[in-house]
C-alpha atoms as a PDB file:
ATOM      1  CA  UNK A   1     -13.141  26.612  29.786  1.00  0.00           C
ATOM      2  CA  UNK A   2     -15.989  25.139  27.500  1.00  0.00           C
ATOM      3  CA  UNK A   3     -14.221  25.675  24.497  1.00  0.00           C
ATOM      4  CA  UNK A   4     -11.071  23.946  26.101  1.00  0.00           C
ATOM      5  CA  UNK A   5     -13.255  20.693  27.202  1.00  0.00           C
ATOM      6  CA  UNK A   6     -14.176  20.496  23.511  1.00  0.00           C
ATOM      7  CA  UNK A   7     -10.891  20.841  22.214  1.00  0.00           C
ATOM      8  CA  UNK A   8      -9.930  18.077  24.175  1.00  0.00           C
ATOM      9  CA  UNK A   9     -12.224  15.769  23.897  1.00  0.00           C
ATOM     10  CA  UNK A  10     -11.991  16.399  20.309  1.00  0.00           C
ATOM     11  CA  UNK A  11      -8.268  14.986  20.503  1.00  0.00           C
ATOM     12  CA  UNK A  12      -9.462  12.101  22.970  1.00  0.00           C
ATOM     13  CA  UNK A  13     -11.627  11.199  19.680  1.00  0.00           C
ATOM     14  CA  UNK A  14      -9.579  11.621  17.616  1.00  0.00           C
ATOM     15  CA  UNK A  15      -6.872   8.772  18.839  1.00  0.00           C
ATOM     16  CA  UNK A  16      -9.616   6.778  20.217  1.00  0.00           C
ATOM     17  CA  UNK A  17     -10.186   6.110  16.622  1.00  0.00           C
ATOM     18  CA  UNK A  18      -7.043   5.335  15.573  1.00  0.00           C
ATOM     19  CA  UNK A  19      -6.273   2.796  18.406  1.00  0.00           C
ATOM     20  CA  UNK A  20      -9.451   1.122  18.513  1.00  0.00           C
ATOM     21  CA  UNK A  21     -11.080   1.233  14.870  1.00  0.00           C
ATOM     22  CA  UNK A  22      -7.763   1.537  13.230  1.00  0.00           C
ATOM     23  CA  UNK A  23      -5.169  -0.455  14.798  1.00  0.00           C
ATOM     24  CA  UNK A  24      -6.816  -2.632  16.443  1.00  0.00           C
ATOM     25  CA  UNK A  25      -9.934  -3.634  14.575  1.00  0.00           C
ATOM     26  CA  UNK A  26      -8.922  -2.779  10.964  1.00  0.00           C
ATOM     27  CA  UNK A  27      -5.538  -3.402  10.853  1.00  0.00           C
ATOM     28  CA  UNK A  28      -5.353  -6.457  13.631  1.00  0.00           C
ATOM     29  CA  UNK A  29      -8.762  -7.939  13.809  1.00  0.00           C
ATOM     30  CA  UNK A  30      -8.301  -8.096  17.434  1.00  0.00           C
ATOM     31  CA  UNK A  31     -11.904  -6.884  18.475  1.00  0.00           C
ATOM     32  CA  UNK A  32     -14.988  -6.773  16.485  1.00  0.00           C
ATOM     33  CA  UNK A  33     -16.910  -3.036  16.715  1.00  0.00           C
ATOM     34  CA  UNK A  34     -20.734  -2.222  16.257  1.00  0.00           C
ATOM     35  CA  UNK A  35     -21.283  -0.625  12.439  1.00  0.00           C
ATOM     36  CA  UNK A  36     -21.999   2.111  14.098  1.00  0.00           C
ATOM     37  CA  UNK A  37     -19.275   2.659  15.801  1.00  0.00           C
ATOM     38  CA  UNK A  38     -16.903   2.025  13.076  1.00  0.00           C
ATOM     39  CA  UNK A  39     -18.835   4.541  11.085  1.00  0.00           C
ATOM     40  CA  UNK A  40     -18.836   7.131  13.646  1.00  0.00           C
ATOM     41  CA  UNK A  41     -14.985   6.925  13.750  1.00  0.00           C
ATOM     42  CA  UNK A  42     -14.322   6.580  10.040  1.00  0.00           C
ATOM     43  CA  UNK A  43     -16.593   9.781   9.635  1.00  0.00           C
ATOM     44  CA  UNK A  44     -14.342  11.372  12.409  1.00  0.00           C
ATOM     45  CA  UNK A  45     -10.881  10.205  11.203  1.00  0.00           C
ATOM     46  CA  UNK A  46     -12.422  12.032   7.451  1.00  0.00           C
ATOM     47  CA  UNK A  47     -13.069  15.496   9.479  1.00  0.00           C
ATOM     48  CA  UNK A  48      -9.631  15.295  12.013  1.00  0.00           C
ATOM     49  CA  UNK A  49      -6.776  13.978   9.604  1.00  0.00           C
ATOM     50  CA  UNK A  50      -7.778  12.835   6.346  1.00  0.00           C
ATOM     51  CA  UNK A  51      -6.269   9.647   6.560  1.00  0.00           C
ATOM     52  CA  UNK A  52      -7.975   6.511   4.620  1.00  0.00           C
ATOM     53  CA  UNK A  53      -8.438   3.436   6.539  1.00  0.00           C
ATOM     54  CA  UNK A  54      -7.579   1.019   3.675  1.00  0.00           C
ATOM     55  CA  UNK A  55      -4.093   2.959   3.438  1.00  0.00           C
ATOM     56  CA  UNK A  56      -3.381   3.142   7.112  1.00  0.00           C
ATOM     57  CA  UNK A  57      -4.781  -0.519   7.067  1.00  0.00           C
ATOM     58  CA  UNK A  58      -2.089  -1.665   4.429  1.00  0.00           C
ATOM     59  CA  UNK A  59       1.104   0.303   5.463  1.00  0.00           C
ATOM     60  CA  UNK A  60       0.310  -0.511   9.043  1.00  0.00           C
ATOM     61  CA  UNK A  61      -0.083  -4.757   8.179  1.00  0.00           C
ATOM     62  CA  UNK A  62       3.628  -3.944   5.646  1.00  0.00           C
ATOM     63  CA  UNK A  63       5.025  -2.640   8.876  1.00  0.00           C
ATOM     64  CA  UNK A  64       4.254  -5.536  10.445  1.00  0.00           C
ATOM     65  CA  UNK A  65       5.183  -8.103   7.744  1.00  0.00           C
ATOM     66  CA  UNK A  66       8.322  -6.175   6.726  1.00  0.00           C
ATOM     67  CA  UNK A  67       9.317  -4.867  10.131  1.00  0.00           C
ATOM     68  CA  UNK A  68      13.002  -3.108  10.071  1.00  0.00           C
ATOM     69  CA  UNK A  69      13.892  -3.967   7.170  1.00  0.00           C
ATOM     70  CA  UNK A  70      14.102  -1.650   4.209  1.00  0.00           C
ATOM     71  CA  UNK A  71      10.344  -2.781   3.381  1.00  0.00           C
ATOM     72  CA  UNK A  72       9.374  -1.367   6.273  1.00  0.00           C
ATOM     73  CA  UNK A  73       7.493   2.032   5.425  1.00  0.00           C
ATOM     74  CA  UNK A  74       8.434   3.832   8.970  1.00  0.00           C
ATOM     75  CA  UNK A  75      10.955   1.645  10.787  1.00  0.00           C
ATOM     76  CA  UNK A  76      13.803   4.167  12.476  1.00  0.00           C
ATOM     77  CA  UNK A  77      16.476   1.331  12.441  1.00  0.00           C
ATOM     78  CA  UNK A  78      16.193   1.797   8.329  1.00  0.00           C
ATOM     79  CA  UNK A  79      15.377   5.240   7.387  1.00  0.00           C
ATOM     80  CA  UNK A  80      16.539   7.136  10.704  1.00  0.00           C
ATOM     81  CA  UNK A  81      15.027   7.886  14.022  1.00  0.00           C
ATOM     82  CA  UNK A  82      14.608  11.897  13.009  1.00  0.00           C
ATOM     83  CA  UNK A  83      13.341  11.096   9.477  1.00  0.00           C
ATOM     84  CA  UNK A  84      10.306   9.014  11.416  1.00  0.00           C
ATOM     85  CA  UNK A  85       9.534  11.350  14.401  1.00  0.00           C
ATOM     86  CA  UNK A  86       9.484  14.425  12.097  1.00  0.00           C
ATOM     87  CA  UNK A  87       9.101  13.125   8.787  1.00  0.00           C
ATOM     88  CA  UNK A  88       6.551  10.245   9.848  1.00  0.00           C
ATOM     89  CA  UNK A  89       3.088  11.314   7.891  1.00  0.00           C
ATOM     90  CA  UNK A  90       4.978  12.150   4.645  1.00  0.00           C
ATOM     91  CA  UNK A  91       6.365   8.241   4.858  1.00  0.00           C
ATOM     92  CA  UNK A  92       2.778   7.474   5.375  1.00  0.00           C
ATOM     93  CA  UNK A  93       1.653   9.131   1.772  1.00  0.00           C
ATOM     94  CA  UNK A  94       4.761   7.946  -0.137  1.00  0.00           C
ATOM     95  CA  UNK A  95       3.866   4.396   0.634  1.00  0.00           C
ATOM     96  CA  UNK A  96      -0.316   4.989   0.150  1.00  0.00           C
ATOM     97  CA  UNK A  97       0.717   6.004  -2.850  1.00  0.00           C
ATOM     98  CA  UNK A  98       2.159   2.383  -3.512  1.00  0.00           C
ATOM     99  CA  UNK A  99      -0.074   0.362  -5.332  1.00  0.00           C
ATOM    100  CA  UNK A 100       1.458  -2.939  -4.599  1.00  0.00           C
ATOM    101  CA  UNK A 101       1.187  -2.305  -0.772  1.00  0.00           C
ATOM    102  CA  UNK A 102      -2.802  -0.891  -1.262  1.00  0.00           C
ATOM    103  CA  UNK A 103      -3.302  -4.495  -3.062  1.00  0.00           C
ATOM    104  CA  UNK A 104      -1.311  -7.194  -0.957  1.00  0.00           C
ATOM    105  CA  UNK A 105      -2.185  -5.713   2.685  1.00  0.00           C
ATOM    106  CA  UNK A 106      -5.250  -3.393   2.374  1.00  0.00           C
ATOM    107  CA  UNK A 107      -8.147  -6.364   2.220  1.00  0.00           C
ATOM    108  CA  UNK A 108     -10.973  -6.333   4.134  1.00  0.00           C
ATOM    109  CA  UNK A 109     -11.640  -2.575   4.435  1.00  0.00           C
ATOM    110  CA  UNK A 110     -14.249  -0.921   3.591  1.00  0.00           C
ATOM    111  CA  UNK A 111     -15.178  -0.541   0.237  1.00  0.00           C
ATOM    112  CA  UNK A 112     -18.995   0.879   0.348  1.00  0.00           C
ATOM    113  CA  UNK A 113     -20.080   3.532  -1.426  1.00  0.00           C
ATOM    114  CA  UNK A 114     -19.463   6.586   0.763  1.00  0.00           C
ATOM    115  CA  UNK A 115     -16.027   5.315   1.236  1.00  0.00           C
ATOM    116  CA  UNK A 116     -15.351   5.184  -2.401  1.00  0.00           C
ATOM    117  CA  UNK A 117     -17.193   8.793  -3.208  1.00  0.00           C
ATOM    118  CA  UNK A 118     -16.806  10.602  -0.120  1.00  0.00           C
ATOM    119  CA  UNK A 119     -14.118   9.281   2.522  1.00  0.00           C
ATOM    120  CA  UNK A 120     -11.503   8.217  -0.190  1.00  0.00           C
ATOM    121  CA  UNK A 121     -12.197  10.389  -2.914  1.00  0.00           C
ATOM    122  CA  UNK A 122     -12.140  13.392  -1.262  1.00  0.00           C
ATOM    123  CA  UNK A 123     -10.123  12.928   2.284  1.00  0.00           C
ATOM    124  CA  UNK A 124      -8.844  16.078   2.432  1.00  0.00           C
ATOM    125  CA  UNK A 125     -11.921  18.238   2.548  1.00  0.00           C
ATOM    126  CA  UNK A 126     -12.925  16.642   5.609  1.00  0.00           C
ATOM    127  CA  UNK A 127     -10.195  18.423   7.818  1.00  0.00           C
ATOM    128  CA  UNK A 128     -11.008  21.832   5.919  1.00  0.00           C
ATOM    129  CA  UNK A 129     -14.964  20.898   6.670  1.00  0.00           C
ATOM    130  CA  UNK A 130     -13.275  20.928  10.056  1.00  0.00           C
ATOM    131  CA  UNK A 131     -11.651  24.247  10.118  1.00  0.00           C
ATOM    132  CA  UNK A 132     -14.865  25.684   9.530  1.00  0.00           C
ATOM    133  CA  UNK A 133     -16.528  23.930  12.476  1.00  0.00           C
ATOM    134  CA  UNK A 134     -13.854  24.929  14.384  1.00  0.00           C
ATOM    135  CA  UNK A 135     -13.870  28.663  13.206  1.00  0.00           C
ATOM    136  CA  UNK A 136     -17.888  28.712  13.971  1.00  0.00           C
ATOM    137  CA  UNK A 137     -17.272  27.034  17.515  1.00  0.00           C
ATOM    138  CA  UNK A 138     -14.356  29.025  18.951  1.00  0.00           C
ATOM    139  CA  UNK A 139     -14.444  31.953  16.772  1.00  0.00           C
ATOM    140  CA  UNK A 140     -10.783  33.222  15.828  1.00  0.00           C
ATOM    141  CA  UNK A 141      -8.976  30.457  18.817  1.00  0.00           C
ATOM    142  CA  UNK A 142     -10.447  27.720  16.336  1.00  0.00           C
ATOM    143  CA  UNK A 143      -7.319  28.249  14.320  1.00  0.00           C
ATOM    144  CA  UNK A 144      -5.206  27.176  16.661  1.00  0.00           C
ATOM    145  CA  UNK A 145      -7.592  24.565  18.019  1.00  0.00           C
ATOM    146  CA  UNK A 146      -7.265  23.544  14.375  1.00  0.00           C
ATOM    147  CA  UNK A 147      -3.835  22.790  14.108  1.00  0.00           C
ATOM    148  CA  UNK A 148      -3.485  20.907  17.180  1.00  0.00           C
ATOM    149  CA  UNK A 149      -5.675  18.205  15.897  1.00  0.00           C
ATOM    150  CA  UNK A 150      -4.218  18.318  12.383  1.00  0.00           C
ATOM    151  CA  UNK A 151      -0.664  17.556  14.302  1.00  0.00           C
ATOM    152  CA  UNK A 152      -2.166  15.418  16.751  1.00  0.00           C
ATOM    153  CA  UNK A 153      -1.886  12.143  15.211  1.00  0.00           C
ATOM    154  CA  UNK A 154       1.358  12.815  13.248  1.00  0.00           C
ATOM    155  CA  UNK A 155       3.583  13.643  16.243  1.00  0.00           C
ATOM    156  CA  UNK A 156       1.779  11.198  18.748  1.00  0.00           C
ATOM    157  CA  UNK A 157       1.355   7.972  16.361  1.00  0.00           C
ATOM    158  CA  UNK A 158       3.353   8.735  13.445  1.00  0.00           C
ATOM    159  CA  UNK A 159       6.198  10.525  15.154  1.00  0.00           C
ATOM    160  CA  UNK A 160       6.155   8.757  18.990  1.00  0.00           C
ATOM    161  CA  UNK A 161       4.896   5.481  18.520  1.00  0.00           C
ATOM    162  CA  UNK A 162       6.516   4.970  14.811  1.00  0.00           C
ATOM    163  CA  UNK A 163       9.554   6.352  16.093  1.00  0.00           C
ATOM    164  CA  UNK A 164      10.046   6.375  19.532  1.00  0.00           C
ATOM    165  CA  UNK A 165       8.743   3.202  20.481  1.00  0.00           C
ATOM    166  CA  UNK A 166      11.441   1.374  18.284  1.00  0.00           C
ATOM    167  CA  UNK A 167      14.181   3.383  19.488  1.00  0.00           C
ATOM    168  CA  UNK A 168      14.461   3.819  23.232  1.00  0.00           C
ATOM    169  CA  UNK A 169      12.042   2.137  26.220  1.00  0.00           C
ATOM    170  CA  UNK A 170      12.053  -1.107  27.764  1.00  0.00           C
ATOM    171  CA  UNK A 171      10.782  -4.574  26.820  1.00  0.00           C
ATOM    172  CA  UNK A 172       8.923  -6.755  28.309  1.00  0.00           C
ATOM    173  CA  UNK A 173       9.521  -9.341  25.322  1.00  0.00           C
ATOM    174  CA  UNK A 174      12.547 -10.154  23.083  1.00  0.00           C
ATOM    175  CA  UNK A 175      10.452  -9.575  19.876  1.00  0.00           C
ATOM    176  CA  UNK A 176      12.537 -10.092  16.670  1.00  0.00           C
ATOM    177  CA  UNK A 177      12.392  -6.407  16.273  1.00  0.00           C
ATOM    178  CA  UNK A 178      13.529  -3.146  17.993  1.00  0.00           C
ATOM    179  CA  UNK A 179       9.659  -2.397  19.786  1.00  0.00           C
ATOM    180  CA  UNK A 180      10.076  -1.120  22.888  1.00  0.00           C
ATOM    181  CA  UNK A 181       7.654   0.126  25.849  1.00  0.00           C
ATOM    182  CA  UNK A 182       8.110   4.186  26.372  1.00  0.00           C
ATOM    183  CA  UNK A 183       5.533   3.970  28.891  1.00  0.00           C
ATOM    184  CA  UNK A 184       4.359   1.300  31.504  1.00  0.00           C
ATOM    185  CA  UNK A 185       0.912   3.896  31.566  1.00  0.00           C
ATOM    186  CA  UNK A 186      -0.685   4.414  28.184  1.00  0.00           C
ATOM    187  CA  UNK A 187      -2.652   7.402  29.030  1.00  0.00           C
ATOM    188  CA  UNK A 188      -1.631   9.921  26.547  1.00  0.00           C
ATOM    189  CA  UNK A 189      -1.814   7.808  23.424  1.00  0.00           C
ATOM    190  CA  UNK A 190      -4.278   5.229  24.707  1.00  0.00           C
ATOM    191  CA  UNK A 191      -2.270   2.401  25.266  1.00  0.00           C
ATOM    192  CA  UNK A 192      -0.204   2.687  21.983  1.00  0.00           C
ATOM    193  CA  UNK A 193       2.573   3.352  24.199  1.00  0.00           C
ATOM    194  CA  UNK A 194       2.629   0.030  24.948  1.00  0.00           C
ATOM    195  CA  UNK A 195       4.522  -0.738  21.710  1.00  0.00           C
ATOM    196  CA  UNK A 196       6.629  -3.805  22.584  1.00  0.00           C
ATOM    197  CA  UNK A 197       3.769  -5.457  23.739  1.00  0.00           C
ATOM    198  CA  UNK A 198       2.005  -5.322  21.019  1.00  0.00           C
ATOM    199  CA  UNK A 199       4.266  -6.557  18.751  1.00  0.00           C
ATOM    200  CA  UNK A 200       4.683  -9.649  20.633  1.00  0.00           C
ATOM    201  CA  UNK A 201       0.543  -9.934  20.351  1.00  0.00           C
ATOM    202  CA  UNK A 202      -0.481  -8.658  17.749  1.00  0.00           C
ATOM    203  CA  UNK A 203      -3.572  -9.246  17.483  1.00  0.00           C
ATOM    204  CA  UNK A 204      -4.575  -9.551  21.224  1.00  0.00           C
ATOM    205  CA  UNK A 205      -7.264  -6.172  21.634  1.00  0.00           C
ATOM    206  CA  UNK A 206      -5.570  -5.886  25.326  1.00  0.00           C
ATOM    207  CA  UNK A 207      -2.091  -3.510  24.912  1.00  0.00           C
ATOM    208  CA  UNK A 208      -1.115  -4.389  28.397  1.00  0.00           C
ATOM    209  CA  UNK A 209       0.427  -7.605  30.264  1.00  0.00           C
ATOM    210  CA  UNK A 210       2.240  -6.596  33.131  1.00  0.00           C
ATOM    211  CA  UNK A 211       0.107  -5.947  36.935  1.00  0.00           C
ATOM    212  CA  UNK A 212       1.542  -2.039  36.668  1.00  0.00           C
ATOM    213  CA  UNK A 213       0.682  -1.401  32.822  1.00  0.00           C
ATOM    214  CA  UNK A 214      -1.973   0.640  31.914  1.00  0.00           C
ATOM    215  CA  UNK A 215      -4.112   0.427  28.335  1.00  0.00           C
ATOM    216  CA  UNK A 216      -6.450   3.111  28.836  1.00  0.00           C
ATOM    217  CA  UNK A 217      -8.749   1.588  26.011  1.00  0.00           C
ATOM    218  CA  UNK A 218      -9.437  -1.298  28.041  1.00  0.00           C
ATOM    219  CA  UNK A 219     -10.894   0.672  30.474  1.00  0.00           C
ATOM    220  CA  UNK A 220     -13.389   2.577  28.045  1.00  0.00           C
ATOM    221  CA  UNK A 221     -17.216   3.192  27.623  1.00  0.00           C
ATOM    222  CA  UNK A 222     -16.440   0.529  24.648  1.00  0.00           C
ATOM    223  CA  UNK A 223     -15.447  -2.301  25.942  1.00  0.00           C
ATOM    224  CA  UNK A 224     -19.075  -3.856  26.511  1.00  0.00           C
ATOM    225  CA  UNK A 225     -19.617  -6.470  24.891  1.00  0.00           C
ATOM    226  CA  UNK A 226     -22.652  -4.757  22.988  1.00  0.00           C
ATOM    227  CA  UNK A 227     -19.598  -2.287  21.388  1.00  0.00           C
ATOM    228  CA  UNK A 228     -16.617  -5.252  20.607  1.00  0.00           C
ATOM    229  CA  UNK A 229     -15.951  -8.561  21.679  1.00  0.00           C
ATOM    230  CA  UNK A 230     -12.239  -9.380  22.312  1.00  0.00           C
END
């Protein structure tokens, strides 16, 4: 049961730092985090999926700036709703690998130097720094524990939000794009469910509008002030 608690609170960390540092600091400027905080999840993001802020940063701003059209790196109107569910983290690396998009929308990252020698340089041997915590924590069940967190974020954000949430839900807003809400409750994937929303306010920290939605990051340990202000 111990080892179970940890596994899971493992994944609640894991998309707590994509939502909050990620998405809605980094990419949206929409709430302002403690350096310590942001360090603690850009160290975690290095050991739980490898994945750069300055290139989440900059394909997540194109997305926004481009959104269904063929610029878009991940829209499902353009490049098909089973290519993005399934296919959604290898779209993610063909466009980091696009230097124009890493220049134009990627500014204001961080660029000090354990990011440069350490988080960027070498993002993959976080997760297998990982596997070997894992491995020493839950003994031969850390494989598995494993790869649940290394699919974690491609099937909930890349997959579901980047695919799901501009294909079928319900709007509360006639945004000039196909975002849509797959979930007045955003409990599973911390308020990212609340898609349509957000792309009506895009940089407003809150995910939620309506009396009976649900942002579960509003409701977290970090929303004192002393953490972010909105």
């Amino acid at each position: 049961m111990a080892g179970q608690a940890r596994a899971r609170a493992s994944l609640i960390a894991t998309i707590a730092a994509v939502t909050i540092y990620l998405h809605r600091c980094q990419a949206h400027r929409a709430l302002d985090l403690h350096p310590a905080v942001s360090h603690f999840f850009r160290f975690w993001l290095w050991l739980t999926t490898g994945m750069v802020t300055k290139e989440w940063t900059a394909i997540h701003r194109k997305h926004h700036a481009k959104v269904e059209t063929e610029e878009d790196p991940h829209s499902p109107m353009t490049r098909g709703i089973n290519t993005v569910v399934w296919s959604g983290a290898e779209l993610y690396r063909t466009e980091a690998r696009n230097a124009g998009t890493m220049e134009h929308y990627g500014h204001g990252t961080p660029d000090d130097w354990i990011e440069r020698h350490l988080y960027t340089r070498f993002s993959w041997q976080g997760v297998g720094l990982m596997l070997i915590i894992d491995l020493a924590l839950f003994g031969v069940a850390g494989l598995t524990v494993w790869a649940v967190q290394m699919a974690w974020i491609p099937v909930t954000a890349a997959g579901i939000i980047n695919g799901a949430a501009h294909y079928w839900g319900y709007r509360n807003f006639e945004a000039p794009d196909a975002s849509t809400n797959i979930s007045p409750w955003g409990l599973v994937i911390a308020g990212e469910e609340l898609h349509n929303n957000h792309h009506t306010y895009p940089t407003s920290a809150k995910l939620s509008v309506k009396p009976y939605e649900f942002d579960a990051v509003s409701y977290t340990p970090l929303t004192p002030p002393t953490f972010y202000s909105v």
